[in-house]
Protein backbone atom coordinates (compact mmCIF):
# COMPACT_ATOMS: atom_id res chain seq x y z
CA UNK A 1 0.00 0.00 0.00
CA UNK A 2 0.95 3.89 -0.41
CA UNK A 3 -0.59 6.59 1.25
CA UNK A 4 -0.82 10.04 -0.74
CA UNK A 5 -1.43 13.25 0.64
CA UNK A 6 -1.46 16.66 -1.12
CA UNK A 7 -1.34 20.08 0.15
CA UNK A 8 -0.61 23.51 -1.31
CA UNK A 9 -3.99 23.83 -3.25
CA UNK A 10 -6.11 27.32 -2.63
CA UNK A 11 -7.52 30.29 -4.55
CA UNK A 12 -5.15 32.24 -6.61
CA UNK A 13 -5.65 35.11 -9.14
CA UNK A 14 -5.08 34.93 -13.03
CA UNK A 15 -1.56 34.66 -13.53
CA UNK A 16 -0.61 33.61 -10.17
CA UNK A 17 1.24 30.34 -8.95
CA UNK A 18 0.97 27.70 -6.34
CA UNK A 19 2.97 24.58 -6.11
CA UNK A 20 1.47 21.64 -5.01
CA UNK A 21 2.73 18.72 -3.35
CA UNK A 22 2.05 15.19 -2.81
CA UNK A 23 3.90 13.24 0.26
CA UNK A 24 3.94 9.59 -0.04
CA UNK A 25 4.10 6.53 2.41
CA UNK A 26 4.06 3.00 3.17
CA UNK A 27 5.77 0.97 0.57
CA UNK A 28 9.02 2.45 -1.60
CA UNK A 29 8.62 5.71 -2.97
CA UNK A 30 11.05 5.30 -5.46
CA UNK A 31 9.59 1.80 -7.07
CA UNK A 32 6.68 4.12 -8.84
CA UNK A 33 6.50 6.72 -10.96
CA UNK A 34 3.95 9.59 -10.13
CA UNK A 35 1.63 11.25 -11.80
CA UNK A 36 -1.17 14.51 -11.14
CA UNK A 37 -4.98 14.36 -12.38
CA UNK A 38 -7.42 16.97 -12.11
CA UNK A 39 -11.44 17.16 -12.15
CA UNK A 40 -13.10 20.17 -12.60
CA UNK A 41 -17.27 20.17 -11.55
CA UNK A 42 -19.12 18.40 -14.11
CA UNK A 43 -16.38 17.35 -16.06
CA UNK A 44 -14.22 14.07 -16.32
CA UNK A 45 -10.89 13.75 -14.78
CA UNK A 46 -7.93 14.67 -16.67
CA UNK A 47 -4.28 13.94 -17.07
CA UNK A 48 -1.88 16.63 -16.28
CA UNK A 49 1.47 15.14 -15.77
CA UNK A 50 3.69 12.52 -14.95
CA UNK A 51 7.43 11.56 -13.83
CA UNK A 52 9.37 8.25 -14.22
CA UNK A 53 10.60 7.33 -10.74
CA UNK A 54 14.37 9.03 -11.05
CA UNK A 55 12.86 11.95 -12.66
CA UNK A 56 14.14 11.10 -15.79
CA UNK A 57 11.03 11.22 -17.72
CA UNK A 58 8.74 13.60 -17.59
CA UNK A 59 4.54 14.24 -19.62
CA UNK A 60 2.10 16.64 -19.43
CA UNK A 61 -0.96 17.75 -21.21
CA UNK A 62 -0.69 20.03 -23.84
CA UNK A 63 -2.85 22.15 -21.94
CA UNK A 64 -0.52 23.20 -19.35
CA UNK A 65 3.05 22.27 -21.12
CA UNK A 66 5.31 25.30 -20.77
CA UNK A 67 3.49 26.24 -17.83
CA UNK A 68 3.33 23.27 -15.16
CA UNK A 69 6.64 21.56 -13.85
CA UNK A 70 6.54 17.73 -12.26
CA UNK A 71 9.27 17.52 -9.98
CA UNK A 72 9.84 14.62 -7.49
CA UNK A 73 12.32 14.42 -4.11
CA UNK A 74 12.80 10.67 -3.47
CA UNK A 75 14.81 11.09 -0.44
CA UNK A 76 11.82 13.32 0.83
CA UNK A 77 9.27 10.76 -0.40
CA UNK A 78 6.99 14.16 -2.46
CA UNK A 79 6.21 14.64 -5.92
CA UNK A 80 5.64 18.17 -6.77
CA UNK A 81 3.64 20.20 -9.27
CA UNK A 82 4.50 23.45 -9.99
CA UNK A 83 2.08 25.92 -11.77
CA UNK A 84 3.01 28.93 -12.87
CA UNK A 85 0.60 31.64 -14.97
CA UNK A 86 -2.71 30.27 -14.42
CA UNK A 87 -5.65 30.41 -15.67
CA UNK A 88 -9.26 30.04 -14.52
CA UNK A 89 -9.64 27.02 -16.05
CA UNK A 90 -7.24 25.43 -14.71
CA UNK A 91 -9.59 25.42 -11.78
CA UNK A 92 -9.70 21.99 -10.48
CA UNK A 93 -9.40 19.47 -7.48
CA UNK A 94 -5.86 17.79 -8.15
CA UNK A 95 -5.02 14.36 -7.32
CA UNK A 96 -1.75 13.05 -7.01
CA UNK A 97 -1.13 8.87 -8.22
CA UNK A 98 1.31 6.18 -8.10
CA UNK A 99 1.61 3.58 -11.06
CA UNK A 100 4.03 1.21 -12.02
CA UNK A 101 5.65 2.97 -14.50
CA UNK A 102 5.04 6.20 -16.01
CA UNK A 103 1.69 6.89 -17.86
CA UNK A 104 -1.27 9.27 -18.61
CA UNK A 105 -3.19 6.47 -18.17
CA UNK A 106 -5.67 6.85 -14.72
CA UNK A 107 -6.29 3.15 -15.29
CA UNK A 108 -2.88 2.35 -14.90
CA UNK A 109 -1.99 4.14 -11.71
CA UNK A 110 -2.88 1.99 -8.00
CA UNK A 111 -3.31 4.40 -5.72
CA UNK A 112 -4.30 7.92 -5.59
CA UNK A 113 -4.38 10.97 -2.72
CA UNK A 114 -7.14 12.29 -1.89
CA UNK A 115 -7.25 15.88 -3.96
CA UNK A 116 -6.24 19.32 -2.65
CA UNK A 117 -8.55 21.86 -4.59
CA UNK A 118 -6.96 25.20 -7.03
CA UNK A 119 -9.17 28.06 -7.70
CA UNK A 120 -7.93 30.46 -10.11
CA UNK A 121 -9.96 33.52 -10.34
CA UNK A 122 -10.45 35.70 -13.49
């Protein structure tokens, strides 16, 4: 088992940016790459990016590429999302996720944090 829990979510303006993270436990840390989701209301959730387990490899969405930055501290156990100039759509609850190996498949990933929530307003 692995226990996720995020933190740094809250209500920035246009623009702004918040870095999220997500601090693991329970099994090794290092045997799984990590990935972020997001679900905004009424609407399915979404991949937004994704890191191999040394880092090496990194994905995101078009929609935030250039703007979003996965980062991961193995001796520190957190995976990290950093967002820089957002926008109200990116308005979401985030979920951090552990999978075998690195995907933007939700299928694919075993366990999952509970969601810290961003609110970007316009």
């Amino acid at each position: 088992q692995v226990q996720l829990v995020e933190s740094g979510g809250g209500l920035v303006q246009a623009g702004g940016s918040l870095r999220l993270s997500c601090a693991a436990s329970g099994r090794t840390f290092q045997n799984y790459a990590m990935g972020w989701f997001r679900q905004a209301p009424g609407k399915e959730r979404e991949f937004v990016a994704a890191i191999s387990w040394n880092g090496g490899i990194t994905h995101y969405a078009d929609s935030v590429k250039g703007r979003f930055t996965i980062s991961r501290d193995n001796a520190k156990n957190t995976v990290y999302l950093q967002m820089n100039s957002l926008k109200p759509e990116d308005t979401a609850v985030y979920y951090c996720a552990a999978a075998p190996f690195t995907t933007r498949m939700s299928s694919e990933y075993h366990y999952w944090g509970q969601g810290t929530q961003v609110t970007v307003s316009s």
